[in-house]
Protein backbone atom coordinates (compact mmCIF):
# COMPACT_ATOMS: atom_id res chain seq x y z
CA UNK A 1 64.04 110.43 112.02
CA UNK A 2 64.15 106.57 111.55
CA UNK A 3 61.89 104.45 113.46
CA UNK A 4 62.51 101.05 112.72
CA UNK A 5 65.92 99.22 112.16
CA UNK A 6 65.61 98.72 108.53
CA UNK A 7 68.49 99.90 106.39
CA UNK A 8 67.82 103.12 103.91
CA UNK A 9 68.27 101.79 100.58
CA UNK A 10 71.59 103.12 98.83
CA UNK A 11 69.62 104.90 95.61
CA UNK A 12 67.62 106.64 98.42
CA UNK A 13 70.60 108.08 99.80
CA UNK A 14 72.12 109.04 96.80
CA UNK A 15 69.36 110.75 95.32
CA UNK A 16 68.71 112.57 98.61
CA UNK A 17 72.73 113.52 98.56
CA UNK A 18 72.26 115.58 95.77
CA UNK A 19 69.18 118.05 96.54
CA UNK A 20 70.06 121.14 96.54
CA UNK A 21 69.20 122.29 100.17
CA UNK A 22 71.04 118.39 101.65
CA UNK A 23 74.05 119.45 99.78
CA UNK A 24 73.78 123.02 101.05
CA UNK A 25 73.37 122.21 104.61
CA UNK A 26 76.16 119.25 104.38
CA UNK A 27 78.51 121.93 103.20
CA UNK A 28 77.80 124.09 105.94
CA UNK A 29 78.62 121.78 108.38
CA UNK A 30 81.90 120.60 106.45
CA UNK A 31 82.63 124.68 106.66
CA UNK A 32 82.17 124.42 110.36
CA UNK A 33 84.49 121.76 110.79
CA UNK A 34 87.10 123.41 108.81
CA UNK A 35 87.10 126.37 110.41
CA UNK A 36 87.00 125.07 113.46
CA UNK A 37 90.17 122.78 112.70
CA UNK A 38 91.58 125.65 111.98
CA UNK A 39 91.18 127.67 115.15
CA UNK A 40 92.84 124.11 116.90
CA UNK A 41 95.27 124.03 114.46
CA UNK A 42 99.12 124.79 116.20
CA UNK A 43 100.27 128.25 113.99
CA UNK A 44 104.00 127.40 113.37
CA UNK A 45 103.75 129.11 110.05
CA UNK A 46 100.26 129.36 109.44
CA UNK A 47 100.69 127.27 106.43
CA UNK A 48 98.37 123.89 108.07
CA UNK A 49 96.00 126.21 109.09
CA UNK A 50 95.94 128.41 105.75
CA UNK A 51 95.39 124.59 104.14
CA UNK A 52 92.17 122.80 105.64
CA UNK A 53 90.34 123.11 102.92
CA UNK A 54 86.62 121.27 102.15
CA UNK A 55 85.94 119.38 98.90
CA UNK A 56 83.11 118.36 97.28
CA UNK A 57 83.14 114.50 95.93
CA UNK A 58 80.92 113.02 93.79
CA UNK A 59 80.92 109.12 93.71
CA UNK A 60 79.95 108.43 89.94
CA UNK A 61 79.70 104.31 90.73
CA UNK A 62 76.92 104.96 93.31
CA UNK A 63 75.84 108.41 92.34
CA UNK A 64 76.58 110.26 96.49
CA UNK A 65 77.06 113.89 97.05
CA UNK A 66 79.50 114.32 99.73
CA UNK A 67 82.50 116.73 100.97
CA UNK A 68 85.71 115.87 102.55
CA UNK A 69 87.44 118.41 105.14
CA UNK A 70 91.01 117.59 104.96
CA UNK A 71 94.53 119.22 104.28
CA UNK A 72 95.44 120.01 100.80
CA UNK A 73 98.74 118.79 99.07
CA UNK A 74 100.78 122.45 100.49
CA UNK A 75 99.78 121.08 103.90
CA UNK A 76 100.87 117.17 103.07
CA UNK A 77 102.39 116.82 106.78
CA UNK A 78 98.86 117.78 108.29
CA UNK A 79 97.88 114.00 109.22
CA UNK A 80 101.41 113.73 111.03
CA UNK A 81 100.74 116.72 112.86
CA UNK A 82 96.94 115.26 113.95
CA UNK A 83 98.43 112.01 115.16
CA UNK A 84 102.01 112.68 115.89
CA UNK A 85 105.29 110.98 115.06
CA UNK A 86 107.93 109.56 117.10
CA UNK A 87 109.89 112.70 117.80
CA UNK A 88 106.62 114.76 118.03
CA UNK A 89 103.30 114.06 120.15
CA UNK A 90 99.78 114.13 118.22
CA UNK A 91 98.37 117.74 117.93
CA UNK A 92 94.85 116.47 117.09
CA UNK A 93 92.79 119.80 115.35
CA UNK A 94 90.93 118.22 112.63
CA UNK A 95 89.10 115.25 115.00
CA UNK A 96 88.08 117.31 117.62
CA UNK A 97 86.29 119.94 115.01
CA UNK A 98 84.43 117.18 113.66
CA UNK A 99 83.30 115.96 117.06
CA UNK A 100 82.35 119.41 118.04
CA UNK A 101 80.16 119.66 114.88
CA UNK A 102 78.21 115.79 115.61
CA UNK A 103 80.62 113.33 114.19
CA UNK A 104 80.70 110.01 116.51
């Protein structure tokens, strides 16, 4: 917990990205949210919900651990399906999982 206002200093962060138990526990959230998107996710086929998939990243330039819950190339139409298109209103599955598990 931070008590002051000062900003944590970017090698901080990175270094504390990639300890084993952070990087565990970040990945169990970023499981969360996936399979929560997935429950929200409208079954038409199954394929969207079959493709929410979590990735881990690793940012060479500044040396961050992170992972990314998003739809994989089979499920390409996924963010048109989250915000809708002209013919079709939004469907939002992959927002509302990540708010449920503490995103602001």
């Amino acid at each position: 917990m931070r008590t002051d206002n000062k900003p944590i200093r970017p090698e901080v962060l990175a270094a504390f990205s990639q300890v084993p138990e952070v990087a565990k526990a970040v990945r169990q959230v970023a499981n969360a949210i996936r399979r929560d998107a997935r429950r929200l996710a409208k079954k038409r086929t199954g394929n969207l919900r079959r493709n929410i998939a979590v990735e881990r990243i690793y940012d060479r330039e500044n040396g961050f651990v992170f992972f990314i819950v998003g739809w994989s190339p089979r499920a390409w139409y996924g963010w048109m399906v989250e915000a809708g298109t002209e013919n079709e209103p939004p469907q939002p599955h992959l927002v509302p999982a990540a708010v449920k598990n503490g995103a602001r």
